[in-house]
Protein backbone atom coordinates (compact mmCIF):
# COMPACT_ATOMS: atom_id res chain seq x y z
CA UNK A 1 24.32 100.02 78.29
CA UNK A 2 25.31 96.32 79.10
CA UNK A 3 27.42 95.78 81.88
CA UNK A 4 30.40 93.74 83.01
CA UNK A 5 28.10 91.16 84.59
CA UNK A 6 26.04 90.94 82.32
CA UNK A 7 28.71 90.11 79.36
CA UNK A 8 30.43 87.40 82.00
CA UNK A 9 26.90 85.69 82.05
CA UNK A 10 26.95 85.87 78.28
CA UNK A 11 30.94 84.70 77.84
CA UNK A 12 29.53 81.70 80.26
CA UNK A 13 27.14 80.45 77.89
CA UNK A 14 29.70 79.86 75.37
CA UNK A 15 32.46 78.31 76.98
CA UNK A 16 34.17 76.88 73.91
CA UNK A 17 34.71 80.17 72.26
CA UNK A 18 36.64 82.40 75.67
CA UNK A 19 39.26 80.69 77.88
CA UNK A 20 39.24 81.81 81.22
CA UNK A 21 41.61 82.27 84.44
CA UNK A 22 40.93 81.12 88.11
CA UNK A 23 39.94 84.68 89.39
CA UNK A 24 43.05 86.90 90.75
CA UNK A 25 42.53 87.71 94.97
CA UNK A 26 42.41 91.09 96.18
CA UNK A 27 45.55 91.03 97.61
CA UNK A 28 47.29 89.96 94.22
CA UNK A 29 45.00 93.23 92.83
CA UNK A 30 46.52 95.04 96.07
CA UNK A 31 50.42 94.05 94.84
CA UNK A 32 49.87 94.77 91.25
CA UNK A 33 48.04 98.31 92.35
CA UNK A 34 51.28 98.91 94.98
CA UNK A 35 53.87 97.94 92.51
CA UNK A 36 51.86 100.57 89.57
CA UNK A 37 51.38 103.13 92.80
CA UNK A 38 47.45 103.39 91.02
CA UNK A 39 44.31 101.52 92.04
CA UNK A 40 42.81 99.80 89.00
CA UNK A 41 38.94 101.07 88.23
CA UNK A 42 36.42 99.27 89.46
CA UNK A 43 35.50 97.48 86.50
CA UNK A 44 39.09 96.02 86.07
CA UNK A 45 38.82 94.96 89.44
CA UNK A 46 35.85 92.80 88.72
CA UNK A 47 37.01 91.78 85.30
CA UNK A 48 39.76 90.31 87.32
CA UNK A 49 38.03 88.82 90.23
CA UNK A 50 35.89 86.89 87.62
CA UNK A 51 39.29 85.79 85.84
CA UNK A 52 42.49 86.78 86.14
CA UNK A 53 43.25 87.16 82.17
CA UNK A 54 41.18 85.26 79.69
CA UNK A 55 40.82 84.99 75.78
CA UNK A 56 37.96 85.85 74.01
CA UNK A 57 36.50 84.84 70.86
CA UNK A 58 39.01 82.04 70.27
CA UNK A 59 42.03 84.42 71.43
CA UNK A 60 40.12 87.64 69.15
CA UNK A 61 40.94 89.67 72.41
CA UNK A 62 43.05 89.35 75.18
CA UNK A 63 43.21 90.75 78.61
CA UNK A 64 46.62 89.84 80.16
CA UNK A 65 46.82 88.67 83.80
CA UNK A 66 47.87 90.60 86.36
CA UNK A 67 51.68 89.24 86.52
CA UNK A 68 52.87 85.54 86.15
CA UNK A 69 55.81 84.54 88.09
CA UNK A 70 58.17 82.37 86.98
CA UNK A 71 60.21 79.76 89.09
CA UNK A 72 62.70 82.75 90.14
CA UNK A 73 59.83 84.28 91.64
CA UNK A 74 60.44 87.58 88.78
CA UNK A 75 57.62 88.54 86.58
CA UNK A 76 57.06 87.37 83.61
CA UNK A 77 56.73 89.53 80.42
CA UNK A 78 52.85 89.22 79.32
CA UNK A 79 51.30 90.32 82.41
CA UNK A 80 49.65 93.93 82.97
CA UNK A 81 52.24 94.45 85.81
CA UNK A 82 55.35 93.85 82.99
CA UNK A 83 53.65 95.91 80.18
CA UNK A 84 53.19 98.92 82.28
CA UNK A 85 56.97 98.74 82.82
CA UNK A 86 57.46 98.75 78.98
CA UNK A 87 55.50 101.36 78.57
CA UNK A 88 57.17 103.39 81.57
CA UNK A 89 60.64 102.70 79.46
């Protein structure tokens, strides 16, 4: 079974194919896991200490970031933190 480092070292070799985030902090990962009253697994956590949301395969798949503020300081739609709220709806 391949793991999650092991598939970043391969996304690194082709750069021009995945975009990638600067990695989210662990207090940002602390806020998003308060505000969902869940800790994320362990491999989400690293997927988003290596980057937090990225686009793979020229945008094939997508793993949202963990919430985008906008200038109002409100979350953005887009993020994981706004789609769990959709889906709580």
């Amino acid at each position: 079974m391949i793991t999650l480092e092991q598939l970043i070292s391969a996304w690194k070799t082709t750069p021009t194919l995945h975009q990638f985030q600067p990695p989210a902090t662990e207090s940002e990962i602390e806020k998003v896991e308060s505000a969902l009253n869940a800790r994320l697994p362990p491999v989400f956590r690293e997927l988003y200490r290596f980057s937090n949301g990225l686009a793979l395969s020229g945008g094939q798949l997508t793993v949202h970031p963990l919430f985008e503020n906008n200038a109002t300081g409100s979350v953005e739609t887009g993020s994981l933190l706004s789609m769990s709220d959709q889906l709580r709806e």
